[in-house]
Protein backbone atom coordinates (compact mmCIF):
# COMPACT_ATOMS: atom_id res chain seq x y z
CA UNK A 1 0.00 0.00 0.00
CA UNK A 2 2.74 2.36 0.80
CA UNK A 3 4.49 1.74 -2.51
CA UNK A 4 1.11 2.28 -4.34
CA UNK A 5 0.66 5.46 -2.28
CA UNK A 6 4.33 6.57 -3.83
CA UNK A 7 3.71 5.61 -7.08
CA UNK A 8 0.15 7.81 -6.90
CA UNK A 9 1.88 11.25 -5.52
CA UNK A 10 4.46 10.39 -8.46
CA UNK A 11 2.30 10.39 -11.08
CA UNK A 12 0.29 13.34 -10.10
CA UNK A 13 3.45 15.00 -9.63
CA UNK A 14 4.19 14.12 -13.43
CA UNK A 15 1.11 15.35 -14.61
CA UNK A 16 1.26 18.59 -12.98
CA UNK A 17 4.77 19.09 -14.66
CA UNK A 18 3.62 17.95 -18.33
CA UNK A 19 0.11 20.42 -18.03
CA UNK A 20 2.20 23.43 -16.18
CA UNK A 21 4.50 23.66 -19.22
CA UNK A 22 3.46 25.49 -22.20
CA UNK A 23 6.29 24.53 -25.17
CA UNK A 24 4.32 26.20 -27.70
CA UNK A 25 3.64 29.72 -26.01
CA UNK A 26 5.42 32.14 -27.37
CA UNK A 27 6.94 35.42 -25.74
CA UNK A 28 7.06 38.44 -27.52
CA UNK A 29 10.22 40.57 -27.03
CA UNK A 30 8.83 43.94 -28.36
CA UNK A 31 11.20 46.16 -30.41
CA UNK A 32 12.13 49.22 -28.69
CA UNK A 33 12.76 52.31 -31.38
CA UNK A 34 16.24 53.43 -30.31
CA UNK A 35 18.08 56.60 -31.45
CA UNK A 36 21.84 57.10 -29.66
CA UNK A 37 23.10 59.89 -27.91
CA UNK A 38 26.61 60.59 -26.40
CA UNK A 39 27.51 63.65 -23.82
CA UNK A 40 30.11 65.58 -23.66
CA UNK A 41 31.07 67.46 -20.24
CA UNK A 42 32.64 71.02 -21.38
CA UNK A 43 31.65 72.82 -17.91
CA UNK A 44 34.37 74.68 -16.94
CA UNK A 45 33.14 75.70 -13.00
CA UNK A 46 31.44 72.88 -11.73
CA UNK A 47 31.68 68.99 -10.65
CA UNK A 48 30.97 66.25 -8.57
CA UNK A 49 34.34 64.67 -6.97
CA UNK A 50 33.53 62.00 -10.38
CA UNK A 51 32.17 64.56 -12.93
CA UNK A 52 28.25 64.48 -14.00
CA UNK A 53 25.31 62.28 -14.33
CA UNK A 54 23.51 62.44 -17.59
CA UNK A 55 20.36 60.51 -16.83
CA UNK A 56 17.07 59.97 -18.17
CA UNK A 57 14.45 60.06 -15.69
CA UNK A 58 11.30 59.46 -17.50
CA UNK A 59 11.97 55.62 -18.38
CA UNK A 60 13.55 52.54 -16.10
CA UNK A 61 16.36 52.07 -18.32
CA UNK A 62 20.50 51.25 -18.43
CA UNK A 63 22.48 54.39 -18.48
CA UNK A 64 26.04 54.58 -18.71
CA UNK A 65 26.22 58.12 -19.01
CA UNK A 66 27.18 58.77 -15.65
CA UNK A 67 30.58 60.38 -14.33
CA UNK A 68 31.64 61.89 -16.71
CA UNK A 69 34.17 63.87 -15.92
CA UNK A 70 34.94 67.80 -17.51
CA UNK A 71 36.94 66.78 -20.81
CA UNK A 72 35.32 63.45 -21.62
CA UNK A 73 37.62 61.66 -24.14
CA UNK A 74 37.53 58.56 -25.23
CA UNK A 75 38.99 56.05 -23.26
CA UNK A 76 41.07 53.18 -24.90
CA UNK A 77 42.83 49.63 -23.46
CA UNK A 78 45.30 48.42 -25.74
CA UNK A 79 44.53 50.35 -28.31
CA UNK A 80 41.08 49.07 -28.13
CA UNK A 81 37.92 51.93 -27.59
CA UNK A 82 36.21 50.93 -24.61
CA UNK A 83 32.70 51.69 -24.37
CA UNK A 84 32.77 54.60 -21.91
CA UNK A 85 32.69 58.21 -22.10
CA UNK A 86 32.30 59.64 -25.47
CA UNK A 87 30.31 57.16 -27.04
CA UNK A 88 26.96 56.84 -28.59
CA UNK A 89 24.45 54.79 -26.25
CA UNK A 90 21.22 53.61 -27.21
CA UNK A 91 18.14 55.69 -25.93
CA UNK A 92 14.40 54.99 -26.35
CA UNK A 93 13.36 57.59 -28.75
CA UNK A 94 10.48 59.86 -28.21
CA UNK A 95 10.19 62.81 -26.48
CA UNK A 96 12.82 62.57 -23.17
CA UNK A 97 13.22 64.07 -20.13
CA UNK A 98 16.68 64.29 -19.01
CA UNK A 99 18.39 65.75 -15.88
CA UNK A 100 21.93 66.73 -14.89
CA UNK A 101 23.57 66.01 -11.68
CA UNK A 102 26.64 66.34 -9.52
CA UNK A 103 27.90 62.74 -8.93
CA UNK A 104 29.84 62.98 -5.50
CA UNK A 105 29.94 60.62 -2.66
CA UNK A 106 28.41 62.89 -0.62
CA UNK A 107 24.56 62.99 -1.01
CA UNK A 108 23.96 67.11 -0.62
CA UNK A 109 25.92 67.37 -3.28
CA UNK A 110 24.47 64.60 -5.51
CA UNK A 111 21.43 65.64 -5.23
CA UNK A 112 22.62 69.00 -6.71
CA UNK A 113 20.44 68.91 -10.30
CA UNK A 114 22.23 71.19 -13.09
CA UNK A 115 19.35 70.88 -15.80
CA UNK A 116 16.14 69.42 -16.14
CA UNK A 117 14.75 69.52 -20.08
CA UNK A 118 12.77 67.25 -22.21
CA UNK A 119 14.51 66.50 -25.68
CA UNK A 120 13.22 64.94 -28.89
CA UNK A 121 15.08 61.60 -30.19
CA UNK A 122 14.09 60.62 -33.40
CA UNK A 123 14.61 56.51 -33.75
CA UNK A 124 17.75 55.13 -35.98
CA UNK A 125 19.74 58.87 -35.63
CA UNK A 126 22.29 59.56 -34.02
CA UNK A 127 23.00 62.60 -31.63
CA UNK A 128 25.45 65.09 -29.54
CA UNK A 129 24.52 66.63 -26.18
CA UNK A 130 26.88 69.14 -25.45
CA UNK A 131 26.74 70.84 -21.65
CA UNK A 132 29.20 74.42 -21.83
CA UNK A 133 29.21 77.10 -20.16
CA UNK A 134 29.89 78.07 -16.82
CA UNK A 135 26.98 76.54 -13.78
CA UNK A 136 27.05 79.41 -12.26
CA UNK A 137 26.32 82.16 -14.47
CA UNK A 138 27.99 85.12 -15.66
CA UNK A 139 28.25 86.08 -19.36
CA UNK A 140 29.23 82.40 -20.08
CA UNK A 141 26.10 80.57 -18.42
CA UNK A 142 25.57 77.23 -18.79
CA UNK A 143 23.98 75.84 -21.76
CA UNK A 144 22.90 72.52 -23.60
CA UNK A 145 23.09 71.85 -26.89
CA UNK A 146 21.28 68.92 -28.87
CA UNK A 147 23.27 68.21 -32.07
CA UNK A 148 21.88 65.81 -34.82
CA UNK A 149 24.37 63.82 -36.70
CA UNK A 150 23.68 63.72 -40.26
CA UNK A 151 27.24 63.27 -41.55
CA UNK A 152 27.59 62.87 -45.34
CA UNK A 153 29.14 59.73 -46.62
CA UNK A 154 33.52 61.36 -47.39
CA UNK A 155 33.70 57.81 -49.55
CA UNK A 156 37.51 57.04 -50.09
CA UNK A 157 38.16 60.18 -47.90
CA UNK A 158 37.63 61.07 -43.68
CA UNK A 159 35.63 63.88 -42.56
CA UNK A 160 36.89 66.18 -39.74
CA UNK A 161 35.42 69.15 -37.99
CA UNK A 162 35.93 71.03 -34.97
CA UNK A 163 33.67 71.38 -31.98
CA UNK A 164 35.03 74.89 -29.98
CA UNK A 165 33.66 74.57 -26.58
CA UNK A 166 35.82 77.42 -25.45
CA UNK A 167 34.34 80.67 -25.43
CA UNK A 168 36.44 82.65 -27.88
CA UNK A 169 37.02 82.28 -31.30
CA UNK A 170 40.27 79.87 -32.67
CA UNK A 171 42.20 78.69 -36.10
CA UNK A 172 43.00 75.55 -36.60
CA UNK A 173 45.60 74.38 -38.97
CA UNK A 174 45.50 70.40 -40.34
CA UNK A 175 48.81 69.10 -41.42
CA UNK A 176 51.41 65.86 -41.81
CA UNK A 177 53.17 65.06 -39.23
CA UNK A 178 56.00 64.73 -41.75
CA UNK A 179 55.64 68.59 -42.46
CA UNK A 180 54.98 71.73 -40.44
CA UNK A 181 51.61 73.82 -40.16
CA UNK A 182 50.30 75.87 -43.40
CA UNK A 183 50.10 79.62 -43.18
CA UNK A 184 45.98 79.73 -43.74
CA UNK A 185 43.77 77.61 -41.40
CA UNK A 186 41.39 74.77 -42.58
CA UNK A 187 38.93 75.85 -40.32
CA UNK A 188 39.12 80.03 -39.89
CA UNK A 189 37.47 81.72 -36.88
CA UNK A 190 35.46 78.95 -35.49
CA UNK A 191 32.91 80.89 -33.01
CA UNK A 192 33.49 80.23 -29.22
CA UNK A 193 30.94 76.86 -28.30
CA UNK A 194 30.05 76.00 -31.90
CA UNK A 195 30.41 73.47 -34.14
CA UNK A 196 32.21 73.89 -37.60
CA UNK A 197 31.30 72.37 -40.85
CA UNK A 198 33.05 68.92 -42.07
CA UNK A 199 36.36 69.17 -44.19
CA UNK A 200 37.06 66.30 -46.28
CA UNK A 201 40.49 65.21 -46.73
CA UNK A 202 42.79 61.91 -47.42
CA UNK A 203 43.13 58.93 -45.01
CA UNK A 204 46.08 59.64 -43.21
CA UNK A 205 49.08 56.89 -42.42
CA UNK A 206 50.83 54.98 -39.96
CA UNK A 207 53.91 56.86 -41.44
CA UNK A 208 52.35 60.36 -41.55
CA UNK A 209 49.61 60.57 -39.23
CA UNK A 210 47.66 64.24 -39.26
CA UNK A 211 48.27 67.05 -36.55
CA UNK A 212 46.25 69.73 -35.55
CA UNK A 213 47.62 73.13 -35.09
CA UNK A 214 45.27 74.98 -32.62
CA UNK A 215 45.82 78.63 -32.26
CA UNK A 216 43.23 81.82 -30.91
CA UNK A 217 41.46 83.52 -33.88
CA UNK A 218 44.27 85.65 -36.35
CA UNK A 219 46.80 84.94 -33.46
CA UNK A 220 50.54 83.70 -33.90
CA UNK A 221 50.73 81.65 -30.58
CA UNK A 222 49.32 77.89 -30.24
CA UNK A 223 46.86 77.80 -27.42
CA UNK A 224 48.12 74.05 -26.52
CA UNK A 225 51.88 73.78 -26.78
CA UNK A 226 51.84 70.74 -28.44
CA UNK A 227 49.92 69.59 -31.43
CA UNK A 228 47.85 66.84 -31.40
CA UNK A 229 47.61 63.71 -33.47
CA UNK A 230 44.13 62.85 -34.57
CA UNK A 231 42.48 59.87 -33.76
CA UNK A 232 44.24 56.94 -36.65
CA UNK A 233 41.57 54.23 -36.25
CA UNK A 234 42.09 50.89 -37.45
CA UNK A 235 41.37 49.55 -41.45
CA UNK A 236 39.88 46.26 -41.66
CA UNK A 237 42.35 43.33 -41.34
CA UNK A 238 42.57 39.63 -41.00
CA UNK A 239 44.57 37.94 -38.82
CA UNK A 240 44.26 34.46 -40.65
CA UNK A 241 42.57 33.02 -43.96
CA UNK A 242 42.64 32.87 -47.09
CA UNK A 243 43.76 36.00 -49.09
CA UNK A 244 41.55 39.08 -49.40
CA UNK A 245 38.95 37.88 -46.54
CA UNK A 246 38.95 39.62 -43.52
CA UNK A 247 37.65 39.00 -40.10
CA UNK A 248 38.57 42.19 -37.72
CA UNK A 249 36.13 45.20 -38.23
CA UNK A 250 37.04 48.45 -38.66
CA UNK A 251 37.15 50.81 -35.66
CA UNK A 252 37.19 55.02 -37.15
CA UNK A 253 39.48 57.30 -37.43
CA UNK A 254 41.40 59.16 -39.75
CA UNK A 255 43.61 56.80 -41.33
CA UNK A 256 40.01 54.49 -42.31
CA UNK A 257 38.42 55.83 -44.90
CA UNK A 258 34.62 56.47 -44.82
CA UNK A 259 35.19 57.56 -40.94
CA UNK A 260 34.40 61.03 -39.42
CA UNK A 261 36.04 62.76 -36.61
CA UNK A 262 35.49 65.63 -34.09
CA UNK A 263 38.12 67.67 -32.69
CA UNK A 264 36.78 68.89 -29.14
CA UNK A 265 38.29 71.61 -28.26
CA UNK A 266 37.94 72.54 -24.15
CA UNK A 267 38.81 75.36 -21.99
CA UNK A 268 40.98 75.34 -18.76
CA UNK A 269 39.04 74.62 -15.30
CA UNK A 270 37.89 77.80 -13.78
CA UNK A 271 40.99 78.66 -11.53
CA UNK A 272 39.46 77.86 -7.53
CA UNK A 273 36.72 76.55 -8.76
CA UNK A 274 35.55 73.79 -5.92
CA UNK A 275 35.88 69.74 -7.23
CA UNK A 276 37.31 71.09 -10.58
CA UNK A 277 40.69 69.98 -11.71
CA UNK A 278 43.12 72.79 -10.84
CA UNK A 279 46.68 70.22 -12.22
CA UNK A 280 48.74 72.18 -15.11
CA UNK A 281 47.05 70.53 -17.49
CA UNK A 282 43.53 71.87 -16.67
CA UNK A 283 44.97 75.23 -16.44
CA UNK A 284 45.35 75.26 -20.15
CA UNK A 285 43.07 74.58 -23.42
CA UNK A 286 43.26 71.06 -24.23
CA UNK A 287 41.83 69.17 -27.82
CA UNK A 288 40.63 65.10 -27.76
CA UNK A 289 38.62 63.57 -30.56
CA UNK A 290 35.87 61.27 -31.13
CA UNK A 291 34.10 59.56 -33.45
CA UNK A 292 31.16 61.02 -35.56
CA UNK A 293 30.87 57.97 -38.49
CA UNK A 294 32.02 54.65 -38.78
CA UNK A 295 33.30 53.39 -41.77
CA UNK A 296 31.84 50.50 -44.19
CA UNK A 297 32.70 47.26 -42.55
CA UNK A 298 33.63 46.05 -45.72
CA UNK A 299 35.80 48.19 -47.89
CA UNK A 300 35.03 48.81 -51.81
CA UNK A 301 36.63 45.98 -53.81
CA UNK A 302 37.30 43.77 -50.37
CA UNK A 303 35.92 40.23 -50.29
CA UNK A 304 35.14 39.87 -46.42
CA UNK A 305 33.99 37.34 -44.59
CA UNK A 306 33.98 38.07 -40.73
CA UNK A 307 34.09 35.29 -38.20
């Protein structure tokens, strides 16, 4: 009788398992519209002790666009972009409400909200937010600019432009490295915090990669000492195969044709300004560049097959 007994709370259990399962229902995964956005921190004044929290706060959803410090760049490991800082994120698109905080440790000062807006992201584009200007006030207040990226396709050429988030106007020279600066800028007066128009030019070369010569508006003397290389990228390649295939995507820059670039352009710290950097190198203009376009994955004339 026992055993019977068993062999009854068994089967039951059995049945139970065979009518709770459901093989054939089906969960549907909806399909978010997505647009992405990167930020770029060009506030001269203020800070957390890590920087600023972008966040949206309309929607439950991941956000890495939080401390980031004043002069975002992008952030490499082995010559490999990481997916920090200046980077474009995914973002539900619709109309967004999105607010601006201190990110410190302590919570008085985290709570401390910069800007509250809504914004409009429009799915499959691509977009800038730019925060410049000075938090608190002044001539140079604070401001946030939403840039759409609609960058034409430079074909066998890169794309550069400048993005001044100083307050004063500047030249800025392009050159080889194998050469010296050229008397008449490529990009003339760029207006303090704008953004210039693209300049199309050949992909540059291990050998001869491009420098930028940054200098103040019709002046003679370079506003950062040293000029800086633009970010080279990496072409297509294969690391094993047969001929002509390739298996390692391109990552932009300006030796990859088909890429576009941004040179930022930022402005020293305010001098005593609290949870700023005050080192020698914030007391100075600096330049970094990012990404604006990525390049075809598979190059004109290029058989590729990636693995």
């Amino acid at each position: 009788m026992r055993r019977r007994h068993l062999l009854s709370v068994l089967s039951l259990g059995a049945a139970l398992a065979v009518t709770g399962c459901k093989p054939e229902e089906v969960i549907a995964t909806p399909d978010i519209p997505t647009a992405g956005i990167r930020f770029i921190n060009a506030v001269p004044d203020s800070a957390g002790a890590f920087g600023l929290d972008f966040r949206f706060v309309d929607l439950v959803e991941n956000s890495s666009a939080f401390r980031i410090p004043f002069r975002n760049n992008i952030v490499t490991a082995s010559g490999v972009p990481a997916s920090t800082e200046i980077q474009f994120k995914p973002a539900q698109a619709g109309s967004r409400r999105v607010a601006i905080f201190l990110n410190d440790s302590l919570q008085s000062l985290a709570s401390v909200k910069l800007r509250d807006t809504t914004i409009t992201l429009t799915a499959g584009k691509l977009y800038t937010a730019i925060l410049w200007g000075n938090a608190r006030g002044g001539a140079n207040a604070m401001q946030l600019r939403i840039i759409e990226e609609t960058v034409a396709d430079p074909g066998a050429n890169v794309a550069v432009r400048v993005i001044n988030t100083t307050t004063d106007p500047v030249d800025v020279r392009h050159y080889l490295a194998t050469g010296t600066a050229p008397a008449n800028p490529t990009w003339a007066a760029v207006p303090g915090r704008s953004v210039s128009s693209y300049v199309t030019m050949p992909p540059s070369t291990a050998a001869a990669r491009y420098r930028f010569n940054i200098r103040a508006a019709g002046g003679i003397t370079n506003l950062i000492a040293t000029d800086p290389t633009g970010l080279p990228g990496q072409p297509a390649f294969s690391t094993a195969g047969p001929a002509g295939k390739l298996d390692i995507q391109p990552v932009p820059g300006l030796d990859v044709a088909g890429s576009a670039v941004s040179l930022i352009i930022f402005p020293p710290s305010v001098a005593g300004a609290p949870r700023v950097p005050q080192t020698a190198a914030f007391q100075v203009p600096a330049a970094s560049f990012a990404w604006d376009r990525r390049p075809p994955n598979c190059p004109t004339g290029a058989q590729c097959t990636y693995q």
